[in-house]
Structure formats: structure tokens, C-alpha cells
Protein backbone atom coordinates (compact mmCIF):
# COMPACT_ATOMS: atom_id res chain seq x y z
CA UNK A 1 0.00 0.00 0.00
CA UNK A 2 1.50 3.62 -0.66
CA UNK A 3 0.03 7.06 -0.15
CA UNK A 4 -1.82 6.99 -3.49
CA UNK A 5 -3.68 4.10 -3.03
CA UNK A 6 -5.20 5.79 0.22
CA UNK A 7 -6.24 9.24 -1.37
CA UNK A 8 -8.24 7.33 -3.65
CA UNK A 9 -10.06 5.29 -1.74
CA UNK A 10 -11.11 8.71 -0.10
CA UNK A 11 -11.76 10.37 -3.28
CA UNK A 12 -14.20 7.27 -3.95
CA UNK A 13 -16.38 7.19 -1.04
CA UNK A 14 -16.33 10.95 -1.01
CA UNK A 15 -16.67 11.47 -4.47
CA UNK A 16 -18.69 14.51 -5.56
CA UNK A 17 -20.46 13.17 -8.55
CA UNK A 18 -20.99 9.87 -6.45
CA UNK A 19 -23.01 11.91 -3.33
CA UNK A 20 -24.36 14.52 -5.40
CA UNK A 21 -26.01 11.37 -7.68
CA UNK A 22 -27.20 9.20 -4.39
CA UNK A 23 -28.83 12.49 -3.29
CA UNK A 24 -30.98 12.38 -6.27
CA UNK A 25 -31.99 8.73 -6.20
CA UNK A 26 -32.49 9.21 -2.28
CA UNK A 27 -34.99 12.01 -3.19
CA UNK A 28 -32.55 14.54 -0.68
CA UNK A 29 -31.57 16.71 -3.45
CA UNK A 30 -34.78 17.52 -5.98
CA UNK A 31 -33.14 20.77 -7.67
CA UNK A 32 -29.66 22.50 -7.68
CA UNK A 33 -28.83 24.46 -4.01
CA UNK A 34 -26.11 26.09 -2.38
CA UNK A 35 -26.43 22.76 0.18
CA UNK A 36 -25.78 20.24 -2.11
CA UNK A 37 -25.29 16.25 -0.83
CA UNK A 38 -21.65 16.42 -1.15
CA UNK A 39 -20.98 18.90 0.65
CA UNK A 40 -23.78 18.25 3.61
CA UNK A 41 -22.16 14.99 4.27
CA UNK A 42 -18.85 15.54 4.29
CA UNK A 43 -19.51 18.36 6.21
CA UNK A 44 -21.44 16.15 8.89
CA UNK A 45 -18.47 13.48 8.64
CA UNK A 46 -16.13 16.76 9.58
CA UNK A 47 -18.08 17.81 12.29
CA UNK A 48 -18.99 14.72 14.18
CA UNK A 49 -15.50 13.17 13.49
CA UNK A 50 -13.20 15.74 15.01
CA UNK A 51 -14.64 17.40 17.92
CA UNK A 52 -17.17 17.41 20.65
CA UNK A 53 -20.40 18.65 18.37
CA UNK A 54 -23.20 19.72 20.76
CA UNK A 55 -25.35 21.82 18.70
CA UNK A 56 -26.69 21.57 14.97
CA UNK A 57 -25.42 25.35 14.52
CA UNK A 58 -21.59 23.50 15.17
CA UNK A 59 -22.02 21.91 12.09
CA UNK A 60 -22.78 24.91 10.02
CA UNK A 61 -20.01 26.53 11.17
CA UNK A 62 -17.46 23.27 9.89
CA UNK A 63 -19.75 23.28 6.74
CA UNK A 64 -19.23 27.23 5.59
CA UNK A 65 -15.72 26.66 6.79
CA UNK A 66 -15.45 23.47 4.55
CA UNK A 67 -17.04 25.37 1.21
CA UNK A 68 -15.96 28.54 2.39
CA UNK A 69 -19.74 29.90 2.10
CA UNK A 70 -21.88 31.63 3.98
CA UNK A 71 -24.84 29.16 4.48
CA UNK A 72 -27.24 31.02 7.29
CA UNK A 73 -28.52 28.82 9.88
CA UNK A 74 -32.66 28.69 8.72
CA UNK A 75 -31.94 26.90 5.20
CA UNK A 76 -29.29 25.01 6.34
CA UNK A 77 -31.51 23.52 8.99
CA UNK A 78 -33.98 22.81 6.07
CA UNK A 79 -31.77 20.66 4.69
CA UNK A 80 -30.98 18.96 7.89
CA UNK A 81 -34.69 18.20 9.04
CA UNK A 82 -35.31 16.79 5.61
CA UNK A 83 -36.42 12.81 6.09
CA UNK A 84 -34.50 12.31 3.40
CA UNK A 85 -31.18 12.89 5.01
CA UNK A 86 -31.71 9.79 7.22
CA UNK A 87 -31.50 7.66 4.24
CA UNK A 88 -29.20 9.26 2.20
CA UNK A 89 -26.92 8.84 5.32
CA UNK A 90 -27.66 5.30 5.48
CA UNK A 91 -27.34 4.21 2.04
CA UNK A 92 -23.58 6.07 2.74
CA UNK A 93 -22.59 4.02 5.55
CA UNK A 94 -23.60 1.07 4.14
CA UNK A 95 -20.91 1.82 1.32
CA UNK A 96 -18.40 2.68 3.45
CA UNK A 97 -19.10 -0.75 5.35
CA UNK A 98 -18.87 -3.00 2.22
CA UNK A 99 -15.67 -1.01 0.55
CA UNK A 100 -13.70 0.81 3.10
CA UNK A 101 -12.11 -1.30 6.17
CA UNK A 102 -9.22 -3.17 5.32
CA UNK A 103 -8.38 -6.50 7.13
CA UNK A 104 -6.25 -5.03 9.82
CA UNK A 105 -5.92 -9.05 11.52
CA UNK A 106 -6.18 -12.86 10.14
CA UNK A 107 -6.07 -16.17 11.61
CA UNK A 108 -2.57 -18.13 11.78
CA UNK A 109 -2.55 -21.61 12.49
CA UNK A 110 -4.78 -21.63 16.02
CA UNK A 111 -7.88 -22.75 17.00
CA UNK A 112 -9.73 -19.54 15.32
CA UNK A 113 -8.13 -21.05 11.92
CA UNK A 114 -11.39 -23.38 11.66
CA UNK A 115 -14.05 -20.01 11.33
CA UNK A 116 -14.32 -18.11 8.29
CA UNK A 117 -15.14 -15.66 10.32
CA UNK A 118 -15.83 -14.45 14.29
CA UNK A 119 -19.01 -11.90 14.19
CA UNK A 120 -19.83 -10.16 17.47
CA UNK A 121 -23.32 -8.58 18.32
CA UNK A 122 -24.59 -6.29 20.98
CA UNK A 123 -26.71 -3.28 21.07
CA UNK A 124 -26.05 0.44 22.35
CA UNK A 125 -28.44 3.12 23.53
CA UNK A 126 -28.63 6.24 22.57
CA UNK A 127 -31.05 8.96 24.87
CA UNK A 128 -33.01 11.24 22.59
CA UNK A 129 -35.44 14.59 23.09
CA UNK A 130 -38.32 13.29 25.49
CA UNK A 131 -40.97 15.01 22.71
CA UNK A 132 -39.75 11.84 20.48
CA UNK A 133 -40.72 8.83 22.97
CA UNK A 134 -44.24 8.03 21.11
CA UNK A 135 -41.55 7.41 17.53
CA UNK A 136 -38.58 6.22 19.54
CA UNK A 137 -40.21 5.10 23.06
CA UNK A 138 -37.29 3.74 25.79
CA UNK A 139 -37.81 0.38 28.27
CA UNK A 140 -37.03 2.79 31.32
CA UNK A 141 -39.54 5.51 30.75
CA UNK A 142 -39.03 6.77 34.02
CA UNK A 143 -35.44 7.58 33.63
CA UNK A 144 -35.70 7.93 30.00
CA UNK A 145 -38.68 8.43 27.94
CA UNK A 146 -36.64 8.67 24.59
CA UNK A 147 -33.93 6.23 23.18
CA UNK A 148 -32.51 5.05 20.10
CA UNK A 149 -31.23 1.69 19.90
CA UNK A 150 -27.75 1.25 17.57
CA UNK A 151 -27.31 -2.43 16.78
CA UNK A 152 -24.19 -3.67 15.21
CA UNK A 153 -22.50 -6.61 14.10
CA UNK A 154 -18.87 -6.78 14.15
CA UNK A 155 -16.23 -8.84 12.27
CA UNK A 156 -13.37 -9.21 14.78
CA UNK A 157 -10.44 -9.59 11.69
CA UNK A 158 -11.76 -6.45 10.10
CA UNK A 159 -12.26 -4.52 13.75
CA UNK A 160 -15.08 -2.71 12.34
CA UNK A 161 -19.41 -2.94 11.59
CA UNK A 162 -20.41 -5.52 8.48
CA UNK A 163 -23.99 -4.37 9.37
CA UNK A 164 -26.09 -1.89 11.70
CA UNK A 165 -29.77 -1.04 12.07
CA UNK A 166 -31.87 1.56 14.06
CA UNK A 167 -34.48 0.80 16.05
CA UNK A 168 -36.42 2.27 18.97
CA UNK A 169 -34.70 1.31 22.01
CA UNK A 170 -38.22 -1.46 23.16
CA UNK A 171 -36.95 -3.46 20.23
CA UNK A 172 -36.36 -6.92 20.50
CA UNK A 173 -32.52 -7.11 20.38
CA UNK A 174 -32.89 -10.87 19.08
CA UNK A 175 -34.64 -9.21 15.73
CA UNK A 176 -31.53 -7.51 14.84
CA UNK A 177 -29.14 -10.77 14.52
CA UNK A 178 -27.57 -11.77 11.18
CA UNK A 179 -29.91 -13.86 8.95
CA UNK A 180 -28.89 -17.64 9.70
CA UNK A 181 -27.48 -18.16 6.31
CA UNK A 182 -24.86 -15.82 6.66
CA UNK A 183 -23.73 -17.19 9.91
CA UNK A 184 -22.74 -20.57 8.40
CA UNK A 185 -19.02 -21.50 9.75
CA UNK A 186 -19.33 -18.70 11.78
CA UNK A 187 -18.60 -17.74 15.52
CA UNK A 188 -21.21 -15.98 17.19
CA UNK A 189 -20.49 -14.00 19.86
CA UNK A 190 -23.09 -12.19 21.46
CA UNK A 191 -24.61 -11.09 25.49
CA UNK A 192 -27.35 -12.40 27.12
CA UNK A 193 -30.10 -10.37 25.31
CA UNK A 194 -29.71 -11.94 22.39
CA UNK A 195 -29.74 -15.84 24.17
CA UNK A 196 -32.93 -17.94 22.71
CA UNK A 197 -33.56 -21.24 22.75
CA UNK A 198 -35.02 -21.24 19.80
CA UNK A 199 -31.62 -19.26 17.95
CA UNK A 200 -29.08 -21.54 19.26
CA UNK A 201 -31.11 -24.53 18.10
CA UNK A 202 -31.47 -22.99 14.35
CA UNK A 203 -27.84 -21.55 14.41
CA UNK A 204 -26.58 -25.20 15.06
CA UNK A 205 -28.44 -26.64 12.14
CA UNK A 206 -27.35 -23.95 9.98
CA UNK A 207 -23.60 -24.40 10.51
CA UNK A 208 -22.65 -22.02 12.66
CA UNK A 209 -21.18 -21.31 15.73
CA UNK A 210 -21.75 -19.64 19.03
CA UNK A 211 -20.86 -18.79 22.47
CA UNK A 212 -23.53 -16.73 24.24
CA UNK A 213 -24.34 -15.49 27.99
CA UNK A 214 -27.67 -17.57 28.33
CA UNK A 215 -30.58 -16.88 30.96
CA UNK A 216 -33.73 -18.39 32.03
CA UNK A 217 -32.04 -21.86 32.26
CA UNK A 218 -33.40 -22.82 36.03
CA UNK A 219 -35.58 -25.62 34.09
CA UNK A 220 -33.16 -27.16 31.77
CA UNK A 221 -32.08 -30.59 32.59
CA UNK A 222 -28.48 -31.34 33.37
CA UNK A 223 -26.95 -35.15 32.57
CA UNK A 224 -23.73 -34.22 32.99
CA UNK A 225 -21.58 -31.65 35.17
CA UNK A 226 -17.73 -31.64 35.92
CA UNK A 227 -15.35 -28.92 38.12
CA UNK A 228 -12.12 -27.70 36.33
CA UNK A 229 -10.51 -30.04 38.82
CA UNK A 230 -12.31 -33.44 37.15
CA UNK A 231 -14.71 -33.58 40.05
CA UNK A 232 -18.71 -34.91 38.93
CA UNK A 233 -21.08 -32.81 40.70
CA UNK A 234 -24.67 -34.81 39.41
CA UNK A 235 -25.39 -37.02 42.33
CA UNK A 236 -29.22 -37.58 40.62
CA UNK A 237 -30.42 -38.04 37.28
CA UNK A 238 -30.75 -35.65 34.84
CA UNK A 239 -31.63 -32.07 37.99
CA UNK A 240 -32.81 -29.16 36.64
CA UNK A 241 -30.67 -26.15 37.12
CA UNK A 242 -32.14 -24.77 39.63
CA UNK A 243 -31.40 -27.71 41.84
CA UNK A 244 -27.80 -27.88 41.20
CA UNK A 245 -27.03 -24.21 41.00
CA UNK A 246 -26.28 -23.75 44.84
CA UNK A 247 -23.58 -26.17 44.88
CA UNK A 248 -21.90 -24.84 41.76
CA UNK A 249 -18.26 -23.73 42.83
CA UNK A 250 -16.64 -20.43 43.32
CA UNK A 251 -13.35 -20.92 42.53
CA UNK A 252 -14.00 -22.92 39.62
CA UNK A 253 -15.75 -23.15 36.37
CA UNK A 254 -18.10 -25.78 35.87
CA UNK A 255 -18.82 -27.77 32.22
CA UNK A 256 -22.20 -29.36 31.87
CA UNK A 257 -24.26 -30.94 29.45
CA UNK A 258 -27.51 -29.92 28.92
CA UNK A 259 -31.04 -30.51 27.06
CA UNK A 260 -31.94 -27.52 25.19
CA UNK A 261 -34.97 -28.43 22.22
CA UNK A 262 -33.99 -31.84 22.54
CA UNK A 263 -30.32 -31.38 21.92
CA UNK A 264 -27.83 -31.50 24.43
CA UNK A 265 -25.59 -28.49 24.37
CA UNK A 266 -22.81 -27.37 26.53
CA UNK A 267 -23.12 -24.84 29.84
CA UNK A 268 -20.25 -23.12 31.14
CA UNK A 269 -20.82 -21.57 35.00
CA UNK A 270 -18.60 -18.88 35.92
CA UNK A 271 -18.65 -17.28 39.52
CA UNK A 272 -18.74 -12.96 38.98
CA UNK A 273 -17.40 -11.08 41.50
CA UNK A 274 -18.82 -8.02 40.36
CA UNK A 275 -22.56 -9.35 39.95
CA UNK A 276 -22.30 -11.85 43.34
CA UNK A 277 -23.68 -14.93 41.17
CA UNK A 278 -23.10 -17.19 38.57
CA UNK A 279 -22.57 -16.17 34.74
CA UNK A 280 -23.95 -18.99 32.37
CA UNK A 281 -22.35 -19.19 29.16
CA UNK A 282 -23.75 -21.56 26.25
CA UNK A 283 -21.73 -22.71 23.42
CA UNK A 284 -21.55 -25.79 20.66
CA UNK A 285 -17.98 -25.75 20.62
CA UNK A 286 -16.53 -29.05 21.21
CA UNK A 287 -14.51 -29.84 24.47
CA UNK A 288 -11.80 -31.64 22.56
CA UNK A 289 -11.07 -28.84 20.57
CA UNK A 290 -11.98 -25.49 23.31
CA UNK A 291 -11.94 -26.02 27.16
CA UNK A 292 -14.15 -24.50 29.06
CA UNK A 293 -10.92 -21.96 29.78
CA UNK A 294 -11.14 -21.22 26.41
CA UNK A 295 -14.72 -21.14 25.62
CA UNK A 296 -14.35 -18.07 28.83
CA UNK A 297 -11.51 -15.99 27.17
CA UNK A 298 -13.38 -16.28 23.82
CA UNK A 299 -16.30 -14.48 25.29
CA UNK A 300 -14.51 -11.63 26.56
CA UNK A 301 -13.44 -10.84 23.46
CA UNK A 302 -17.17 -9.56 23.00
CA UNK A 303 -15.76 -6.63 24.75
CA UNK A 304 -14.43 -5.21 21.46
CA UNK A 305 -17.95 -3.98 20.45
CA UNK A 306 -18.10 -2.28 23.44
CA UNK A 307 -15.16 -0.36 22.63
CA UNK A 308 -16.23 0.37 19.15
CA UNK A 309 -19.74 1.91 20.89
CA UNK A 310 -17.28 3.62 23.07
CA UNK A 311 -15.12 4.94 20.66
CA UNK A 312 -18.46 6.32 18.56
CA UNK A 313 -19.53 8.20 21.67
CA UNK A 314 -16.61 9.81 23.24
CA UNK A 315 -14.80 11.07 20.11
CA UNK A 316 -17.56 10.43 16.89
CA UNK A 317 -19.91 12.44 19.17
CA UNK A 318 -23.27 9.08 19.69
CA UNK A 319 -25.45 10.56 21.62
CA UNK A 320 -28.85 12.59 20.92
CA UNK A 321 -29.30 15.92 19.76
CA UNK A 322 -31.49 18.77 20.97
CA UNK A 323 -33.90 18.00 18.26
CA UNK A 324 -37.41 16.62 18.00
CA UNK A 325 -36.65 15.77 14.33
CA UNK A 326 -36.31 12.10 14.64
CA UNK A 327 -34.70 11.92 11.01
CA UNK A 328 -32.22 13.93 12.02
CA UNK A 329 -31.05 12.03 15.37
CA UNK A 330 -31.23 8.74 13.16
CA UNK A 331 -29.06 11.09 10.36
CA UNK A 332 -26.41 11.71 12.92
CA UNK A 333 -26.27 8.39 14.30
CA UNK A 334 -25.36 7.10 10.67
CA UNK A 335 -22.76 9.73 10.31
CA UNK A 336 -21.03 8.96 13.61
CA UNK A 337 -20.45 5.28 12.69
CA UNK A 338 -18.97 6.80 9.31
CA UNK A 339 -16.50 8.70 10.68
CA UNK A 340 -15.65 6.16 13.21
CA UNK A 341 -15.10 3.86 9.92
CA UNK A 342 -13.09 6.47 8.28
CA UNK A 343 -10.80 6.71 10.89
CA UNK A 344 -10.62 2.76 11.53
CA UNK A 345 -9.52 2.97 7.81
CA UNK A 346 -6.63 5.27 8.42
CA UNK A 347 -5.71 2.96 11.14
CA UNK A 348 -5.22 -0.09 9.28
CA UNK A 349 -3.88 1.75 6.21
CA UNK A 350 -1.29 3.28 8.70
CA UNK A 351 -0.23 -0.27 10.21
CA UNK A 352 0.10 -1.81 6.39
CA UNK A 353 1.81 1.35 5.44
CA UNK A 354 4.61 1.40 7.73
CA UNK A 355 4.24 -2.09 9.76
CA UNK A 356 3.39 -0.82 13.31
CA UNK A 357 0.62 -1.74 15.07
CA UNK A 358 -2.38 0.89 16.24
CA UNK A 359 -4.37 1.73 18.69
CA UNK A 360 -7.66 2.15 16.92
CA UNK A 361 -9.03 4.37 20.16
CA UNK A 362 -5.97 6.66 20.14
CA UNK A 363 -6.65 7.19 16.48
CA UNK A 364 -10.04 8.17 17.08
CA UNK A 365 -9.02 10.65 19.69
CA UNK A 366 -5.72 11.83 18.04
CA UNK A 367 -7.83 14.11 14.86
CA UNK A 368 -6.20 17.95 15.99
CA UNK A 369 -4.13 18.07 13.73
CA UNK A 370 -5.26 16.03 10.47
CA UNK A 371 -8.77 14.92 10.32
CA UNK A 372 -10.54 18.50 9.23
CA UNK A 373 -7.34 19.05 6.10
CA UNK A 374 -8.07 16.16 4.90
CA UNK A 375 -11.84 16.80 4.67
CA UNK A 376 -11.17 20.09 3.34
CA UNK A 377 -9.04 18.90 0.60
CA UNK A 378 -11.37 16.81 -0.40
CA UNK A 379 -14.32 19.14 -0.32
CA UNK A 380 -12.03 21.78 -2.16
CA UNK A 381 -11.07 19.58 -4.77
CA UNK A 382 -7.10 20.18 -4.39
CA UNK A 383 -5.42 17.02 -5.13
CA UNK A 384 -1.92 18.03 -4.66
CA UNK A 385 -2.98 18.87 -1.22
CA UNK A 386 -4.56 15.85 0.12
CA UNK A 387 -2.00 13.97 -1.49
CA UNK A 388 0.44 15.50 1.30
CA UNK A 389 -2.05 15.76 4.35
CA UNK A 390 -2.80 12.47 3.99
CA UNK A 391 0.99 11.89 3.97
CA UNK A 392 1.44 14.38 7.34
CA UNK A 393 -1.70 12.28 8.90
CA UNK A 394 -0.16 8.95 8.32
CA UNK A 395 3.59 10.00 9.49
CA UNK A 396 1.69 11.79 12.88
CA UNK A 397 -0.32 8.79 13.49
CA UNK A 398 2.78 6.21 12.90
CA UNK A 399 4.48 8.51 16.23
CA UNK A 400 1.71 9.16 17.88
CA UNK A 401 -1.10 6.20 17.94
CA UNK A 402 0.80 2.98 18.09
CA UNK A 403 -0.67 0.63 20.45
CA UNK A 404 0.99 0.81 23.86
CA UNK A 405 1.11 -2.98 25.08
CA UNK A 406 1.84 -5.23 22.18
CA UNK A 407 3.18 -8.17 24.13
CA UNK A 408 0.29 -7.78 26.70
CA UNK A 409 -2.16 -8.45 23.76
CA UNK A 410 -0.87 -11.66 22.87
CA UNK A 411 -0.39 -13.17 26.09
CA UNK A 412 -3.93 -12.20 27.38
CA UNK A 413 -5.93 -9.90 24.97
CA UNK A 414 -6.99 -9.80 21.82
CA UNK A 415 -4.03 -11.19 19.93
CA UNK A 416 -4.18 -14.62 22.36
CA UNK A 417 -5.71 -16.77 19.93
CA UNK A 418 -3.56 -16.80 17.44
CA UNK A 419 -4.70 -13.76 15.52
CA UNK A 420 -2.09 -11.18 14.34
CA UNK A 421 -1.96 -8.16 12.34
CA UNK A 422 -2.47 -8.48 8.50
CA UNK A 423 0.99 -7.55 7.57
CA UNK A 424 2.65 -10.44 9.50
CA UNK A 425 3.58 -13.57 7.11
CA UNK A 426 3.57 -17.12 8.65
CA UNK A 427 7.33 -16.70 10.18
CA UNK A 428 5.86 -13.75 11.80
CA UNK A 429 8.17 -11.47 9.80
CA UNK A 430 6.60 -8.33 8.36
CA UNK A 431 5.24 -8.24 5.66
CA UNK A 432 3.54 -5.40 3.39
CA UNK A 433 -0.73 -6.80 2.59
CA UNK A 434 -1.91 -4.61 -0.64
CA UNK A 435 -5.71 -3.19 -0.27
């Protein structure tokens, strides 16, 4: 990969023609205007991306800045509240999804090696204007009467969304899963909300793979149950749960067998210190191949959607606007997870380019100095120009944003399993990976 191949990947997804052309079919942009699509959405990409944007008159002030215009705040808003927007905004992140995000790791010869891939699931909420809870209506209406639930689906080698969808936040989170088929030789990794009987049963017959936090289990029947230490704990036939549960160990995980839909699965019990009670996790990965250590440390590896939620809110600016328009908080919510992408891009670009590895949060965070030229270079149309701030961004974020613990990752986060970054060959020398 060299500097060239990056500006025009960025030309692409923010190409003028491109934008201006999905405004159109979109039905955003019906006749010519000072506002056109282009411009609106890298202007909302800019704004959301670099700084903490509280107030929809922020953003006009990046986008006259951007076009160097002097857009007053009444039609610009006019633009915004279109419902339009909303799916412009989606149709762009769903490009930016399927063509940006390099693969920044891949599988060596480990026990990941037998997945094509490892998708994780969860869902995060975002609190909206209380005048929107009869459109976007929250479970906790007393603390909340407004919410917007993000749901996202993460591949793991990629470190960034495949898909996301917008619902209101009394959803079921179970709705938002990956159709079946396109779990097939899988693994699913996903929290307890998203735990049915019913999925686990039809994700098995379809091929793929999970481990899941499970609940409502005190009726399942148990015919088999062993202590890390080798110790049988069923002294009856086939107890329910709820029978066995108070002599499940502290100090030590517990394997079972049980009957889900006729099938018998496996259970893994795992004393929490922080909840004061047992975590259940549920899994069809053999025991010959992934010990109930392993099937543990896999799970917790769900934890890197939680960072990517985290990243979008503390520096891609998730959260709800002061806006009853509920087009407009699902617009914004689209462009967050855009410029999140955008930046996950430069990342992995950056560690292909000059073989280091990156903090993807430190990226995120690290914009001062590079994230608005490069917008504006783009938005300007001066090609010389991004050419070289792209060059400045990628030389500041080589010095600045490496990841601070590299042999901490691969002895107990996320690098553990085997994975490693792209550019790595099987001799683990360095390699460069084209896009």
C-alpha cells in the first residue's frame, strides 16, 4: 500500500459526482442548491468526526468553513430536518461498510483457523429529546422516555461494523441478529439479550457457531456436570438447574451438558465477582477442541464492540441531539459510525503502510491536527494537497497512535488466539498486505 492508493479510496467514497447522484436517487436533493449532498455529508463526517459537536449550529459553522460559504442557519436547517437525510446517510454508511475497512488481523494456524469468520453482536443506547418517545419510546420511561437503539455486528479480523440497524430502544434485540445463512461456519459471539432457545437450536443446524451469555435456564435438565478439577457434581439423574445451582463452585468453572430443544448443548458456569452470582455461558464448541478456559476468554473478546460503541460516543460524538426531528437524530447516528469507519480505515492503512501496530481508540481521539485538512481537501477539490495531508496524517499517526502494550495483547488480549496483524507472514516477519 503507498500514499496513493489511500487518497483514492477517499476520493471514492467521497466522491462529488458519487453523493451529489445518491442524493438524487435518495430524493434529498430535488433541484440545484447552495447545500448540495456532497458537501452536507462531508460536512457532517467533519463535524462529528473531530470534535465534541453539541449543537446543529456546530455543524454549520465546519460546513461554511469546509465550502468557504456563507450558508445562514434557517436553510441550512432545512436541509438537515429533511427525512430524506436519514436515508441518504444510510445508504452512505452502508458503502463505506462494504468497501472501506481493510483486514487489519487474520487467523494463523490456532484454534480460530477453523471459522471463516468471528461476528460479534450487541446493542447500544442512545437517549433522545423526550418530545420523540411516542416514535422512539425507551424500556425505562421513568429515567428515559426517549432512546434510540444502535445495533451492530462486528467482524473481529476487520475490527469494524459488516452491518447496523436503528431501532427504537423497546426493540427486541434478538430481531436484529444476522440472517442464519450468513452465519454458516461462523462464531457468534453475542450477550445475554440476544440468548434464545429457539436461535441456538437454528444456528446449530445452519452451521454455525456460538458462544452466548444464556438466561432463564433454572428448568433445563443437566446429565452431565464436571469442576475444572475433574470432580462430577450430578449425584441424581438428569436435575434441573435450579437444583444444582447452589452447589456450583466459586473458585471454579463448571462444564455441563444440557437438554436444550432436545439437543444436548454445553453450559459453562462462571462465579462474577462483580454481579455476586453465577454467569452462564452456552456454546456448541466441542470440548476436545476449546476447554471450558477457552470457551471463557473467547467471550470476553465480546468486549471489542463495546469499545467500538465507546469509541463512537466519546470522540464520533453518539449521543442525541437537541432535536425533536427524529430523522435527524437517526441522520447523525449514521454519520457517527462513518466517521468512526473512516478513521478505523486510516488505522489499518497506517499499520500496512509502515508495519506498526495501532491503537484504533488513540486514532479516534488523536484528529487535531489532520482529520478536518483532509476533509477540506477533499471538499475543495485540491489534489496536490490531500496527497500531502494524507501523507502528514499517516507520518503523525505512525508517532503518535501505536498501540501501547503489544506483548500484553498476545499473552492475554486480543491477539491470544492466534490472531495477528495483517501484515505479518507465517514466520511472523513483516510483511507489506496490498488493499
Amino acid at each position: 500500500m503507498d500514499i496513493s492508493i489511500i487518497t483514492k479510496k477517499l476520493k471514492l467514497i467521497l466522491s462529488e459526482k458519487k453523493l451529489n447522484q445518491l442524493g438524487k436517487t435518495t430524493g434529498f436533493t430535488k433541484r440545484r442548491r447552495n447545500v448540495t449532498a456532497f458537501q452536507l455529508v462531508t460536512s457532517l463526517i467533519c463535524s462529528l468526526g473531530d470534535k465534541n459537536t453539541d449543537y446543529l449550529s456546530d455543524i454549520l459553522r465546519v460546513f461554511n468553513q469546509l465550502t468557504q460559504q456563507g450558508v445562514k442557519y434557517k436553510p441550512f436547517h432545512n436541509q438537515l430536518a429533511k427525512p430524506e437525510l436519514a436515508k441518504l446517510m444510510r445508504e452512505v454508511t452502508e458503502r463505506v461498510f462494504k468497501h472501506w475497512i481493510n483486514d487489519v488481523l487474520k487467523y494463523n494456524k490456532s484454534i480460530f483457523s477453523k471459522f471463516k469468520q468471528v461476528s460479534i453482536q450487541d446493542g447500544s443506547t442512545v437517549a433522545v429529546k423526550s418530545s420523540l418517545q411516542d416514535i422512539w419510546p425507551c424500556r425505562f420511561k421513568q429515567t428515559c422516555p426517549a432512546a434510540i437503539e444502535l445495533h451492530a455486528t462486528i467482524n473481529l479480523t476487520k475490527g469494524s461494523i459488516d452491518k447496523a440497524s436503528i431501532t427504537p430502544d423497546t426493540y427486541s434485540e434478538r430481531a436484529e441478529v444476522p440472517e442464519l445463512d450468513d452465519l454458516k461456519d461462523h462464531l457468534f459471539l453475542a450477550d445475554r439479550g440476544y440468548y434464545s432457545a429457539d436461535f441456538v437450536t437454528a444456528l446449530d443446524k445452519a452451521g454455525g457457531f456460538y458462544v452466548l451469555r444464556a438466561k432463564g435456564l433454572k428448568k433445563v435438565l443437566i446429565s452431565k456436570a464436571v469442576r475444572e478439577d475433574g470432580k462430577e457434581l450430578i449425584k441424581i439423574k438428569h436435575p434441573q438447574l435450579s437444583v444444582l445451582k447452589n452447589r456450583l463452585p466459586k473458585r471454579q468453572m463448571v462444564d455441563m451438558d444440557v437438554e436444550i430443544k432436545g439437543e444436548i448443548v454445553r453450559l459453562i458456569a462462571i462465579w462474577s465477582l462483580k454481579e455476586k452470582r453465577h454467569t452462564y455461558l452456552i456454546s456448541n464448541l466441542k470440548r476436545e477442541e476449546f476447554s471450558m478456559r477457552d470457551i471463557s476468554l473467547i467471550y470476553r473478546i465480546r468486549w471489542q464492540v463495546e469499545l467500538l460503541f465507546k469509541e463512537c460516543k466519546s470522540y464520533n460524538n453518539l449521543h442525541g441531539f437537541n432535536t425533536g426531528n427524529e430523522s435527524l437524530q437517526e441522520s447523525l447516528i449514521w454519520t457517527s459510525l462513518i466517521s468512526m469507519t473512516l478513521k478505523r480505515f486510516m488505522s489499518g492503512c497506517v499499520e500496512q503502510l509502515y508495519q506498526v501496530e495501532m491503537s484504533t481508540m488513540t486514532v479516534s481521539k488523536t484528529t487535531v491536527s489532520w482529520w478536518y485538512d483532509i476533509l477540506e481537501a477533499i471538499v475543495q477539490k485540491r489534489r496536490k494537497a490531500l496527497v500531502r495531508r494524507v501523507t502528514d496524517a499517516c507520518e503523525f499517526l505512525k508517532e503518535n497512535a501505536k498501540r501501547a502494550h503489544v506483548k500484553r495483547d498476545k499473552l492475554s488480549g486480543i491477539l491470544q488466539f492466534g490472531l495477528e496483524p495483517s501484515f505479518y507472514d507465517g514466520s511472523n516477519k513483516k510483511q507489506m498486505v496490498l488493499a
